[in-house]
N, C-alpha and C. Protein backbone atom coordinates (compact mmCIF):
# COMPACT_ATOMS: atom_id res chain seq x y z
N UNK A 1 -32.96 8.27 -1.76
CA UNK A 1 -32.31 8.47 -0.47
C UNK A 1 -31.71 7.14 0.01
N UNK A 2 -30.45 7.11 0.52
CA UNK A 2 -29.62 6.41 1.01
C UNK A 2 -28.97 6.46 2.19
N UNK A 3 -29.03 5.48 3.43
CA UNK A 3 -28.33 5.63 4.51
C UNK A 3 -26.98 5.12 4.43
N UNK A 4 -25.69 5.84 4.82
CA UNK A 4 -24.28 6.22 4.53
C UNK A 4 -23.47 5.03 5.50
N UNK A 5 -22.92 3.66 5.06
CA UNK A 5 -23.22 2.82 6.02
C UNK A 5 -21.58 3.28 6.63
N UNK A 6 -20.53 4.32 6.21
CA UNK A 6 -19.48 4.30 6.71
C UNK A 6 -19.66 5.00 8.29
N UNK A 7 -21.00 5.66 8.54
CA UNK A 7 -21.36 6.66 10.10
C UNK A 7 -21.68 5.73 10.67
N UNK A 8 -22.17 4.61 10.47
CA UNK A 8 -23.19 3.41 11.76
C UNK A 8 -22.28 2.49 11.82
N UNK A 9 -20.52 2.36 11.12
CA UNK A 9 -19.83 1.33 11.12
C UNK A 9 -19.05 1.69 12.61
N UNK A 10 -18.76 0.69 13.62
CA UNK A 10 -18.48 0.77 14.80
C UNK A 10 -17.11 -0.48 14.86
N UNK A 11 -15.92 -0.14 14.68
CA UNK A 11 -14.59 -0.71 14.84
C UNK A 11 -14.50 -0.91 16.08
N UNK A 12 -14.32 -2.23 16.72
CA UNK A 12 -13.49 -2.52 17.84
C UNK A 12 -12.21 -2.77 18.27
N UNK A 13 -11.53 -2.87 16.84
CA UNK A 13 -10.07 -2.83 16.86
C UNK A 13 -9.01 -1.44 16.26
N UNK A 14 -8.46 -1.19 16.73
CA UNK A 14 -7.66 0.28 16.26
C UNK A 14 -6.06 -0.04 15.76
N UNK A 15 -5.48 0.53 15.56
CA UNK A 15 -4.32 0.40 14.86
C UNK A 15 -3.19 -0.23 16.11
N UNK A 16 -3.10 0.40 17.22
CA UNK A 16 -2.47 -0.45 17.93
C UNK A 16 -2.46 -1.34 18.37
N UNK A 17 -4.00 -2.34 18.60
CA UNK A 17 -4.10 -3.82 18.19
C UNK A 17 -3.12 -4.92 17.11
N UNK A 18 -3.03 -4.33 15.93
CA UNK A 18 -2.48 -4.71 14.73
C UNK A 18 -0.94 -4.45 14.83
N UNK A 19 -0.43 -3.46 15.16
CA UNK A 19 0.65 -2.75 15.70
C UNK A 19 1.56 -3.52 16.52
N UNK A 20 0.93 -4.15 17.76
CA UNK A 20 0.92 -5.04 18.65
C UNK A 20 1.29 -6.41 18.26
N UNK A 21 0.34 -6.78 17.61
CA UNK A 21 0.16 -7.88 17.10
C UNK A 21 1.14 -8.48 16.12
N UNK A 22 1.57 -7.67 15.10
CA UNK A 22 2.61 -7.62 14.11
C UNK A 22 4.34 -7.15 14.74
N UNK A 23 4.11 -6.71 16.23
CA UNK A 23 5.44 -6.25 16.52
C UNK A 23 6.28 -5.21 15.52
N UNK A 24 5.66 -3.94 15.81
CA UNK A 24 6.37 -2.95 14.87
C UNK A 24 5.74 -1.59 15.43
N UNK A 25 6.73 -0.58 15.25
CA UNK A 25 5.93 0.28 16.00
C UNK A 25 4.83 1.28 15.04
N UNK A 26 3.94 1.91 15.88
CA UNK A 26 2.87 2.18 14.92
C UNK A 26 2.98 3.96 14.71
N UNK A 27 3.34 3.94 13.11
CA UNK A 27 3.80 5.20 12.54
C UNK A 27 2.03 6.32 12.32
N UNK A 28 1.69 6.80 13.08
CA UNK A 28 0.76 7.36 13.06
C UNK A 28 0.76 9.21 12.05
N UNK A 29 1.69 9.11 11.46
CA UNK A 29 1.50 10.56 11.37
C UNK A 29 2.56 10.57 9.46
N UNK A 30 2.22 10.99 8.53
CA UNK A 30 2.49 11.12 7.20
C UNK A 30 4.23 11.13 6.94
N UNK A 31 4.91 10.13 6.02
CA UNK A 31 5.99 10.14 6.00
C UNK A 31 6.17 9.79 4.35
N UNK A 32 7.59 10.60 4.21
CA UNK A 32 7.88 11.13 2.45
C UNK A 32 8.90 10.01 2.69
N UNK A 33 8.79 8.95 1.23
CA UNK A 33 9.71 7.95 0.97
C UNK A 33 10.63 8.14 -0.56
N UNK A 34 11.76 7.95 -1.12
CA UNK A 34 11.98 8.33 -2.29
C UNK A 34 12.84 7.16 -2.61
N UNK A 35 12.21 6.57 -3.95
CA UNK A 35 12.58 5.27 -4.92
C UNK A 35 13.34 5.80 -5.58
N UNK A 36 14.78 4.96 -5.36
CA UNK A 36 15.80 4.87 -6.45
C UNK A 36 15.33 3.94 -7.30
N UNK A 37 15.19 3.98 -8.44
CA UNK A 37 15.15 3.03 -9.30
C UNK A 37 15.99 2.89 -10.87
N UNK A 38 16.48 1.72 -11.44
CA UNK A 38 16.94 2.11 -12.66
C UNK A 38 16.46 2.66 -13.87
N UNK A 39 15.36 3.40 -13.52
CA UNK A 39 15.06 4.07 -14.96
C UNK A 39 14.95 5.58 -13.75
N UNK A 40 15.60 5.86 -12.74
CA UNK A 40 15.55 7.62 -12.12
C UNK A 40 14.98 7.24 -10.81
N UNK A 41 14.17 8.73 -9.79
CA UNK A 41 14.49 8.43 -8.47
C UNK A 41 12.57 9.17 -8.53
N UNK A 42 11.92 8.85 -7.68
CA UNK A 42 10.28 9.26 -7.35
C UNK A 42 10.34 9.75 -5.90
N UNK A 43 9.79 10.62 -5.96
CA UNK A 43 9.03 10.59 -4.06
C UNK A 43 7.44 10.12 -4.02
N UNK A 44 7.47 9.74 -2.42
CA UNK A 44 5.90 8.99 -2.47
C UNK A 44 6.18 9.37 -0.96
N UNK A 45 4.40 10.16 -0.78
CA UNK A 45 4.24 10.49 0.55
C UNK A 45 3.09 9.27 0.95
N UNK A 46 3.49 8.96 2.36
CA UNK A 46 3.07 7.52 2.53
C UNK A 46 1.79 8.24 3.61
N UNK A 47 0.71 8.04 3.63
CA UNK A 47 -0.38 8.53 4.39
C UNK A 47 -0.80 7.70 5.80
N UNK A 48 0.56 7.93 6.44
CA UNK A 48 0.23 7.09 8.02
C UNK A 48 -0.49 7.75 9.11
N UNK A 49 -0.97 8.86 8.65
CA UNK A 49 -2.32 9.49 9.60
C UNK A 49 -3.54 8.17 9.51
N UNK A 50 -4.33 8.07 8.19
CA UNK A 50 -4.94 7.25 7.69
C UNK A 50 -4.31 5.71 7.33
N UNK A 51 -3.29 5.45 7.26
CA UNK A 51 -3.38 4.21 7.17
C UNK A 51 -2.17 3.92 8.43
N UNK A 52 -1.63 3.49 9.14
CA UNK A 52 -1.04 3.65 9.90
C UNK A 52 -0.11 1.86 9.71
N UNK A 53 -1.16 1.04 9.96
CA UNK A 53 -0.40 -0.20 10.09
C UNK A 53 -0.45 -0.56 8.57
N UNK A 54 -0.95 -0.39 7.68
CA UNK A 54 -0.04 -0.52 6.44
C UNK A 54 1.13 0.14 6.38
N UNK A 55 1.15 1.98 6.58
CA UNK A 55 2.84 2.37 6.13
C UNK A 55 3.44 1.97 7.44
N UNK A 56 3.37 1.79 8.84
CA UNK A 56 4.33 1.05 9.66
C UNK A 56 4.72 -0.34 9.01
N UNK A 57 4.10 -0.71 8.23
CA UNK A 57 4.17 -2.13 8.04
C UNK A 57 5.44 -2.03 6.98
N UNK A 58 4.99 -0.89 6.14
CA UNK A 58 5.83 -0.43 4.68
C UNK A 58 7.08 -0.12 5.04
N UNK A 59 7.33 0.98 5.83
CA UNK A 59 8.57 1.13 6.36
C UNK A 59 9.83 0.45 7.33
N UNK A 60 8.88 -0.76 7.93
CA UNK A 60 9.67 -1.42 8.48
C UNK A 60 10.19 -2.47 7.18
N UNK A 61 9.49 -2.79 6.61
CA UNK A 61 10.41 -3.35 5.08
C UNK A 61 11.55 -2.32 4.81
N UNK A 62 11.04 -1.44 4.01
CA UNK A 62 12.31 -0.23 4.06
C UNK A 62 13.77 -0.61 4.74
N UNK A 63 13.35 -0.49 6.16
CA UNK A 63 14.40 -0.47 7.09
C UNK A 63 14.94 -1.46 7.14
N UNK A 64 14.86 -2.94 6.63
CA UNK A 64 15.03 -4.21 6.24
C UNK A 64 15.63 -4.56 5.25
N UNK A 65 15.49 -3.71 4.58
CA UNK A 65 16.07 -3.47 3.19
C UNK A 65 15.55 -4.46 2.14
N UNK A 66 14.18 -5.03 2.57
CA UNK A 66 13.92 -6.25 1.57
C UNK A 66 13.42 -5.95 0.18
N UNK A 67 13.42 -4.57 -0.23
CA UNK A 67 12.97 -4.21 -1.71
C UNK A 67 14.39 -3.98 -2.34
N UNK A 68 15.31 -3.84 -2.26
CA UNK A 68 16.82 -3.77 -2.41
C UNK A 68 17.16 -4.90 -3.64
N UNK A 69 16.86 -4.24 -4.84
CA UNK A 69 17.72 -4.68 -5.39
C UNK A 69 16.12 -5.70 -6.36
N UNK A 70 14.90 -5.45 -5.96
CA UNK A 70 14.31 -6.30 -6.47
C UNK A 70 13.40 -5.60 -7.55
N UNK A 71 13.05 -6.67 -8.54
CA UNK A 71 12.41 -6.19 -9.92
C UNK A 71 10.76 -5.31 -10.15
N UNK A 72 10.35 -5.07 -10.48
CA UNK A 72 9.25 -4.85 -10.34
C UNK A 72 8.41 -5.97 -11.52
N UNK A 73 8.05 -6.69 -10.91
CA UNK A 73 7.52 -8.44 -11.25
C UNK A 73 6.47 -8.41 -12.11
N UNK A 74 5.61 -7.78 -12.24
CA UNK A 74 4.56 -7.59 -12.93
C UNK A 74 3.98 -6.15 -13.64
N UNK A 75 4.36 -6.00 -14.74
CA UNK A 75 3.46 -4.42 -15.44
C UNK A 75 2.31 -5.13 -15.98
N UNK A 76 1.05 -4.32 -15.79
CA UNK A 76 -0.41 -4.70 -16.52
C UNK A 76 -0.94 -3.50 -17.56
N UNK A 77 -0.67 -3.62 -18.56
CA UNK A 77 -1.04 -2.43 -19.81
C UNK A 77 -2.30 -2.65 -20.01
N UNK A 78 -3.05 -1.48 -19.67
CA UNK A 78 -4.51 -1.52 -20.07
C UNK A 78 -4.47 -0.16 -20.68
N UNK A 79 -5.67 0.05 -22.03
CA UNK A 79 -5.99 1.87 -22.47
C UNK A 79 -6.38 2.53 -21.46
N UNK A 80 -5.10 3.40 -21.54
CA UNK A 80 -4.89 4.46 -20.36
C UNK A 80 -4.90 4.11 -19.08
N UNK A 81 -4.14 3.27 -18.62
CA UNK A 81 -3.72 2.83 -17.56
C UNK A 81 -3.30 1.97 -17.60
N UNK A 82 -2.25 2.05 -16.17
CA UNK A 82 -0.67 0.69 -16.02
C UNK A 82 -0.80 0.36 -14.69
N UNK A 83 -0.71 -0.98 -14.41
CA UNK A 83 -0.40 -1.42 -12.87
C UNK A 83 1.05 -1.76 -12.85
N UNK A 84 1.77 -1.20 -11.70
CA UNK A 84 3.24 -1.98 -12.17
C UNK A 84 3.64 -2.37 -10.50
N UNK A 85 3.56 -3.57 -10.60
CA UNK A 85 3.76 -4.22 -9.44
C UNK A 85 5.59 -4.24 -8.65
N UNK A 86 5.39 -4.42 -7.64
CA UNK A 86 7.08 -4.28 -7.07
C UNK A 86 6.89 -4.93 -5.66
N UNK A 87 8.25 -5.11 -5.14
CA UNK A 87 8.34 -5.77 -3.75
C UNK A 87 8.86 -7.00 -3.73
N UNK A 88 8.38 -8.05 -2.67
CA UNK A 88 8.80 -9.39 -2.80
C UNK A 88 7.40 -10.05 -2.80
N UNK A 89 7.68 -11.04 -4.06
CA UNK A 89 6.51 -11.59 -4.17
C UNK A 89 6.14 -12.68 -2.97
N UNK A 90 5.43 -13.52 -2.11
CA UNK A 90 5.52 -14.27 -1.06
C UNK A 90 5.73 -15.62 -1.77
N UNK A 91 5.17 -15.98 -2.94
CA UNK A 91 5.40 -17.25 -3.84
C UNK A 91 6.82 -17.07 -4.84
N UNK A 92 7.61 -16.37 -4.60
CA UNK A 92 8.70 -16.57 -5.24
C UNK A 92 9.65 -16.37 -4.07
N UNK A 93 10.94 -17.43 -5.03
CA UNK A 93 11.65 -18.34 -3.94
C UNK A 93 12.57 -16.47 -3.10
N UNK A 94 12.64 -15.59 -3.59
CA UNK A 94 13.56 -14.61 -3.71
C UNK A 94 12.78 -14.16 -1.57
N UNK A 95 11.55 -14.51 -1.60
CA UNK A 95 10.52 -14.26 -0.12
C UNK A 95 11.14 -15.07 0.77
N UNK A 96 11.57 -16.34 0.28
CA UNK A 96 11.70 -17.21 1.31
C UNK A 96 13.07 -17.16 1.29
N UNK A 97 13.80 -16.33 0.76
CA UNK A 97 15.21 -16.11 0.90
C UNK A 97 15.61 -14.63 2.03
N UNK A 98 14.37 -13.95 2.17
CA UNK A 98 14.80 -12.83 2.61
C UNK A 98 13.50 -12.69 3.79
N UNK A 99 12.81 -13.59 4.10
CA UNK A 99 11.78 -13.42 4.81
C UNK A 99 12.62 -13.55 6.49
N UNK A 100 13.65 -14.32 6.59
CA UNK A 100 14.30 -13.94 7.76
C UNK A 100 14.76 -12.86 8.27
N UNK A 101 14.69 -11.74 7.29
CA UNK A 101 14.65 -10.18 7.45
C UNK A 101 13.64 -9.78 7.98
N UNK A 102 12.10 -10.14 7.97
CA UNK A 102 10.91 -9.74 8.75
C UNK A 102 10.80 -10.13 9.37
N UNK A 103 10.38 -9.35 10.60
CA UNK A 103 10.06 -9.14 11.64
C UNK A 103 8.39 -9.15 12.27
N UNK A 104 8.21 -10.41 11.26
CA UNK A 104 6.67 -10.76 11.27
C UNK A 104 6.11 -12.20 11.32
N UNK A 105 5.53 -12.67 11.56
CA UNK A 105 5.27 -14.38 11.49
C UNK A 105 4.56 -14.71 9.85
N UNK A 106 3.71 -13.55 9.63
CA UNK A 106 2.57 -13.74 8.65
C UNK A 106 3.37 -12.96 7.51
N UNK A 107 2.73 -13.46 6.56
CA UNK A 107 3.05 -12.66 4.79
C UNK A 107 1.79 -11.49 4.54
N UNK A 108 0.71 -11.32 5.41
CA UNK A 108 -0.19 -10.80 5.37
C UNK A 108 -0.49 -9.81 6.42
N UNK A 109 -1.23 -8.73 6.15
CA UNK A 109 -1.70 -7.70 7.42
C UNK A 109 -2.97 -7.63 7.30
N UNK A 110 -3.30 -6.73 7.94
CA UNK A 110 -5.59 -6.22 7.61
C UNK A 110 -5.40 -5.80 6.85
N UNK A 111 -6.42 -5.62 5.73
CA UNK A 111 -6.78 -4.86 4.70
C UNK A 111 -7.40 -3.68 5.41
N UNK A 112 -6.62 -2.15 5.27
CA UNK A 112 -6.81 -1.45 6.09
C UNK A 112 -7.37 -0.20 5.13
N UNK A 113 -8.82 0.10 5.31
CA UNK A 113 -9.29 1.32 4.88
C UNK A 113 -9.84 2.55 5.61
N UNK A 114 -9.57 4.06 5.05
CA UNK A 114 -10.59 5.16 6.00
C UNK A 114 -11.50 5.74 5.38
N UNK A 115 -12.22 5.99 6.04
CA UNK A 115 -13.63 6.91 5.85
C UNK A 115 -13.58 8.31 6.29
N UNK A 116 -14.02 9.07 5.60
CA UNK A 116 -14.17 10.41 6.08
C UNK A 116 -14.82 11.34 7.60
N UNK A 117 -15.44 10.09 7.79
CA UNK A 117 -16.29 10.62 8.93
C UNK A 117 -16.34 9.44 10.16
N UNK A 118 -15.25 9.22 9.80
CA UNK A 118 -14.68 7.72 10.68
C UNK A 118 -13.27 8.42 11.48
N UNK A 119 -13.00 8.14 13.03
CA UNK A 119 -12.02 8.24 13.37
C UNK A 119 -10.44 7.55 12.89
N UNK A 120 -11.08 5.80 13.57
CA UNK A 120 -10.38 4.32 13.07
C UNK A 120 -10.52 4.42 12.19
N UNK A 121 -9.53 3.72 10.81
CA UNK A 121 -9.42 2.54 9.93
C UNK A 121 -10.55 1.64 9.93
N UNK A 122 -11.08 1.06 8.83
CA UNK A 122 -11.37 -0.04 8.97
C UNK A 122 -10.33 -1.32 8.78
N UNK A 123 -10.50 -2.44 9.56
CA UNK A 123 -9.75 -3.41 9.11
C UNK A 123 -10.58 -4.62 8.88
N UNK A 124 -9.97 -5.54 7.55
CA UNK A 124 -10.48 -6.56 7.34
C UNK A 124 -11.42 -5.86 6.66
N UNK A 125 -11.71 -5.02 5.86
CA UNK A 125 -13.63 -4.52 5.52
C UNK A 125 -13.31 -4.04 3.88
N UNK A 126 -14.11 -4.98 2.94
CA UNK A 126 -13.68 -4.40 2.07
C UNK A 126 -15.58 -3.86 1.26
N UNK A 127 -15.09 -2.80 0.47
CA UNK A 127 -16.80 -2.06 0.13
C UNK A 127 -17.14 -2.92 -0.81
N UNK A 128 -18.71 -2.98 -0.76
CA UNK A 128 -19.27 -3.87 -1.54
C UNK A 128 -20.40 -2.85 -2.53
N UNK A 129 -20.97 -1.77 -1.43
CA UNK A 129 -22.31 -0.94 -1.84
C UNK A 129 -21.09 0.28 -2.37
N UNK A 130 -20.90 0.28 -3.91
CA UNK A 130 -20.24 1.43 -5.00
C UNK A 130 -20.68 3.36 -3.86
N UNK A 131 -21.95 2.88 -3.74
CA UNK A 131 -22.49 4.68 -2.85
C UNK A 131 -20.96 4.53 -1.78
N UNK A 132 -20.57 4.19 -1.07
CA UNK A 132 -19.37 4.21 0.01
C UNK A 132 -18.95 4.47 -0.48
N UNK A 133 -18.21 4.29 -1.71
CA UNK A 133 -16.88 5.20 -2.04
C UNK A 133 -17.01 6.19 -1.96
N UNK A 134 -18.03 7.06 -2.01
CA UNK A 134 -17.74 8.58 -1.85
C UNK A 134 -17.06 9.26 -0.44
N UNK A 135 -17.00 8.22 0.53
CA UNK A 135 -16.68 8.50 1.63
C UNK A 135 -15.44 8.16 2.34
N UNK A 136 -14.77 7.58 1.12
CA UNK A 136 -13.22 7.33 1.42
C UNK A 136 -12.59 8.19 1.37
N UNK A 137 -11.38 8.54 2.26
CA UNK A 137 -10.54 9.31 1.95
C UNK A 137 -9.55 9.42 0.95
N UNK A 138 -8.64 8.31 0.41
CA UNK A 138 -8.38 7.70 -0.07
C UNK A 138 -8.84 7.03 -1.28
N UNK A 139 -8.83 7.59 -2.58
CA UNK A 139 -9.40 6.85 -3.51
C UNK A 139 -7.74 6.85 -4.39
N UNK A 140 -7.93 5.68 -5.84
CA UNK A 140 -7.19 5.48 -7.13
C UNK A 140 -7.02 6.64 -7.31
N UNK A 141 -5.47 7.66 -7.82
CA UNK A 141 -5.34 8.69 -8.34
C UNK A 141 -4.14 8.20 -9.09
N UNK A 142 -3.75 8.90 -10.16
CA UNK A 142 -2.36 8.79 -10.79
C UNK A 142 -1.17 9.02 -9.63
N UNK A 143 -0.64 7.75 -9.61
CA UNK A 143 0.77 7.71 -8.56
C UNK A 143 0.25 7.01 -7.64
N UNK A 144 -0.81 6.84 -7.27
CA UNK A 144 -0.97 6.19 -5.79
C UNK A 144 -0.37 4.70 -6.17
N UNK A 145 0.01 4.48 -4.56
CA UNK A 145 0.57 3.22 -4.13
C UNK A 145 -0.54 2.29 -2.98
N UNK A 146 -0.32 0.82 -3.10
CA UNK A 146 -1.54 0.17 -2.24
C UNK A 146 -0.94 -1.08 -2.46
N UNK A 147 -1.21 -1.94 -1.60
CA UNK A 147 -0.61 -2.54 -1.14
C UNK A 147 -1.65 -3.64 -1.83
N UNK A 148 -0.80 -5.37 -2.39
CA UNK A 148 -1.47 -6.10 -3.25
C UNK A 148 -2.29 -6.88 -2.48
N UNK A 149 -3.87 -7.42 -2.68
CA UNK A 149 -4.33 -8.41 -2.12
C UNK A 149 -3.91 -9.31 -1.83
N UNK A 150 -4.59 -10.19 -0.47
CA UNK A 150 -3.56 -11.65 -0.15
C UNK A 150 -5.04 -12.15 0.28
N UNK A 151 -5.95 -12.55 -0.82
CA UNK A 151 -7.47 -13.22 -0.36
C UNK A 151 -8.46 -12.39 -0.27
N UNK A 152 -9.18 -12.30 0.77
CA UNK A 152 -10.32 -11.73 0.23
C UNK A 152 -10.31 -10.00 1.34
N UNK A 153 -10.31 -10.29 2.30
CA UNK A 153 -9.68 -9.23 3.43
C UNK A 153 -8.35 -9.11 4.01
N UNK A 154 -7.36 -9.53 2.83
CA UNK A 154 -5.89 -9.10 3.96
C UNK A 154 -5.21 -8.59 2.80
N UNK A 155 -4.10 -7.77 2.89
CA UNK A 155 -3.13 -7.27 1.93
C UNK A 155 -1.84 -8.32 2.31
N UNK A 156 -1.15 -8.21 0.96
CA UNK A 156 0.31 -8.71 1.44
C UNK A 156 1.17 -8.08 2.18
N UNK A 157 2.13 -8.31 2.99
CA UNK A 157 2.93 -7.70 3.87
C UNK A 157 3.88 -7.02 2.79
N UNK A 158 4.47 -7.41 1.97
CA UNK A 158 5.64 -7.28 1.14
C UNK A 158 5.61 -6.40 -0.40
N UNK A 159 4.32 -7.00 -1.11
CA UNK A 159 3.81 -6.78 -2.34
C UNK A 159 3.10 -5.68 -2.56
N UNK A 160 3.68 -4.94 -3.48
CA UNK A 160 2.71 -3.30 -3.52
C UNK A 160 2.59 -3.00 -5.22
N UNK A 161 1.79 -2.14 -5.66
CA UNK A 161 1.33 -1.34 -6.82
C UNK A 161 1.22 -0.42 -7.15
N UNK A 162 1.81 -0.02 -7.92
CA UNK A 162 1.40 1.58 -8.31
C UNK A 162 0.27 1.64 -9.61
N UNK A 163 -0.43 2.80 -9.97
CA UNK A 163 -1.43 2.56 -11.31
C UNK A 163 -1.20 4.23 -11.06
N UNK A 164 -1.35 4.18 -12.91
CA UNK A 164 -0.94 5.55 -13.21
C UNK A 164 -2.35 6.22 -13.66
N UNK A 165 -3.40 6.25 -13.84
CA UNK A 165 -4.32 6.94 -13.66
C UNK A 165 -5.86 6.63 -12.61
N UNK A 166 -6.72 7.37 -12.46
CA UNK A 166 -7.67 6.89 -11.41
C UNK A 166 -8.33 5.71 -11.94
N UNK A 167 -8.85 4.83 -10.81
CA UNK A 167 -9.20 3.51 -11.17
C UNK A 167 -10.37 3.60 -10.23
N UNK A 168 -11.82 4.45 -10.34
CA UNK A 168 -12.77 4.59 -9.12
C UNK A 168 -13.56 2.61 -9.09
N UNK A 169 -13.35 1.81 -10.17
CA UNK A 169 -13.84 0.41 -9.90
C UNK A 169 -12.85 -0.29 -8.90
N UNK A 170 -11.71 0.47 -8.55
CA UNK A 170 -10.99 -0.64 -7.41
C UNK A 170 -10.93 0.43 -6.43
N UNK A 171 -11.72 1.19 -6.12
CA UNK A 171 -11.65 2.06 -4.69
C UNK A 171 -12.15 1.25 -3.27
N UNK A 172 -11.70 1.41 -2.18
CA UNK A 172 -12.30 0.36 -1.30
C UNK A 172 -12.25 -0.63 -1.33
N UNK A 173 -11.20 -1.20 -2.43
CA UNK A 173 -11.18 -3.07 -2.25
C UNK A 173 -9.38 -2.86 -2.25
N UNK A 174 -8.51 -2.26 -2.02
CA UNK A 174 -7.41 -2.08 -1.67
C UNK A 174 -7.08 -1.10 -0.51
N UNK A 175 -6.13 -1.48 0.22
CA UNK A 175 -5.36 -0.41 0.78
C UNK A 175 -4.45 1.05 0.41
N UNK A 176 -5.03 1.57 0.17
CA UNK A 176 -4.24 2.60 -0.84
C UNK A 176 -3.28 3.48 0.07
N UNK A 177 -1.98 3.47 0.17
CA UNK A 177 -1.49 4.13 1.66
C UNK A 177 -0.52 5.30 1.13
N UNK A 178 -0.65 5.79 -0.03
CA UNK A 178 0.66 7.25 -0.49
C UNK A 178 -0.38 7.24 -1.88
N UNK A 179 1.15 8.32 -2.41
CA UNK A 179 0.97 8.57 -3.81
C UNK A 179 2.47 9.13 -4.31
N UNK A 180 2.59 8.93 -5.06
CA UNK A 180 3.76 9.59 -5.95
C UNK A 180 3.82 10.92 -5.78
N UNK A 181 4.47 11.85 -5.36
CA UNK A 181 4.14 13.40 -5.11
C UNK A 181 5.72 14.02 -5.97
N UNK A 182 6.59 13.60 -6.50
CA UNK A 182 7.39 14.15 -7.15
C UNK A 182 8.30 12.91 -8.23
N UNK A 183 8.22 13.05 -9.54
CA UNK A 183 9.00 12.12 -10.39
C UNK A 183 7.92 10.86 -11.11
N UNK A 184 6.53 11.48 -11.28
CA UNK A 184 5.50 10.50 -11.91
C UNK A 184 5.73 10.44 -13.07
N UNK A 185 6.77 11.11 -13.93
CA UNK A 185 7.04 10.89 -15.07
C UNK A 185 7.85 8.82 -14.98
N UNK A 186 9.07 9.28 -14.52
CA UNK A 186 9.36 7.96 -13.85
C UNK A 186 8.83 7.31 -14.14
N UNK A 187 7.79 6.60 -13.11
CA UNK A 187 7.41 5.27 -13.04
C UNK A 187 6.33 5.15 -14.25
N UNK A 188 6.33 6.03 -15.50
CA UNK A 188 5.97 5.95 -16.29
C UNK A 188 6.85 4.93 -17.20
N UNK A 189 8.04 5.62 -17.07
CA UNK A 189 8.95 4.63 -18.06
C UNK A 189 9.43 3.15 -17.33
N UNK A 190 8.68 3.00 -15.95
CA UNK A 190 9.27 1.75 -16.04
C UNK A 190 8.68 0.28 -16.35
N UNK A 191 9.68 -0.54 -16.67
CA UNK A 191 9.42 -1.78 -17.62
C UNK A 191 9.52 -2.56 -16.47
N UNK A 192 8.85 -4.11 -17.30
CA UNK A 192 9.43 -5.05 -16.12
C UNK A 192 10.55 -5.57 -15.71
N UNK A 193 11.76 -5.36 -16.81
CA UNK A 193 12.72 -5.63 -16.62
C UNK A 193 13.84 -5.01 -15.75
N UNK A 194 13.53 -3.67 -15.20
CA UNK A 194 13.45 -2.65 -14.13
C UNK A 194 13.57 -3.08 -12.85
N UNK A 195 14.56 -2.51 -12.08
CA UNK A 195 14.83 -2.81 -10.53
C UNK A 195 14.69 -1.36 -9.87
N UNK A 196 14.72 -2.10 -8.48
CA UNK A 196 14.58 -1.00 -7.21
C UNK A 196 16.08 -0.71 -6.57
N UNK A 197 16.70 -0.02 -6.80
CA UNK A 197 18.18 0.26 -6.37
C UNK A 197 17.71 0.48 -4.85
N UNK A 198 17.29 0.98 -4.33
CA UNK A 198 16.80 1.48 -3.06
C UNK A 198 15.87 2.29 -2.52
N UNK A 199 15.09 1.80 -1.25
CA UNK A 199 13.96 2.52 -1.13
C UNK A 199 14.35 3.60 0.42
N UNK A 200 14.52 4.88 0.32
CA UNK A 200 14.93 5.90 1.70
C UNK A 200 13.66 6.27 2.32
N UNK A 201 13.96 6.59 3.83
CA UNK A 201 13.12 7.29 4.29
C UNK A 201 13.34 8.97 4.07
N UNK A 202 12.52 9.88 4.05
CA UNK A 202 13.07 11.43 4.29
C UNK A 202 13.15 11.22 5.52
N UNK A 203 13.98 12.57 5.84
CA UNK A 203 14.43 12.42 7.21
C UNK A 203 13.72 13.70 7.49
């Protein structure tokens, strides 16, 4: 027997703190995004019920247009599974060329996770005791998207990942904020040498 430490966890900060704080408005409710890319086009439903100031964070890039045109920087080939990284990296010069496009001071946000039996997000909180994961909403699935570490509790503002099958050893230590919901063949074929023609909102 085990006590479930995601019911006794008590958040004092909520999404419009962060919201606030970052100057952007806070997208509370699920929004469908679709990647042009040069190897074809994906949809990815972005889960802003549950993560809110990550996909506000995501979409105001979008609207910025700062993934436009940029590579996807890093593929990681492991048996039976791929990480394939995209965005603007914050250490390459291509960030500090286009960072006058954000509408942010920091390269970083909270590392923002939910629990099932949690109203809030957690922010800043990453799982340590493996029993919690069962209580995420949000776990590694083929297609999901999450946003890349920036230290030990913050995600990057800019930098995101996709991994093409479940990964339950990195559940709770990322922000996981969508998933691929149409064209996962796609981002199967893509290489690193591969760009982002453009990222839309659905309307």
């Amino acid at each position: 027997m085990f006590l479930v430490q995601a019911c006794n966890y008590k958040s004092k900060i909520d999404p419009n703190y962060y919201c606030q704080k970052l100057k952007f408005s806070c997208i509370q409710s699920n929004k469908v995004v679709f990647f042009k890319t040069s190897k074809g086009d994906f949809a990815v439903k972005l889960f802003g019920k549950d993560n809110p100031v990550t996909v506000s964070n995501f979409l105001e890039n979008i609207e910025n247009n700062i993934y436009v045109n940029q590579k996807f920087y890093k593929i990681i080939n492991y048996p039976q599974m791929r990480f394939i990284h995209g965005g603007v990296n914050a250490e390459n010069k291509s960030y500090i060329e286009r960072k006058q496009n954000l509408n942010k001071t920091s390269p970083t946000i909270p590392l923002e996770i939910k629990f099932k039996e949690e109203v809030k997000p957690r922010y800043n909180y990453q799982i340590k005791n493996p029993s919690e994961t069962v209580n995420l909403v949000n776990t590694f699935e083929s297609g999901s998207i999450a946003m890349v570490k920036s230290g030990k509790d913050k995600s990057s503002s800019t930098e995101f990942f996709f991994v093409t099958t479940k990964i339950p050893e990195l559940d709770g230590r990322y922000s996981i904020f969508g998933k691929i919901i149409k064209g996962l063949d796609v981002l199967e074929k893509i290489n690193k040498e591969d760009y982002i023609k453009a990222v839309q909102i659905s309307n």
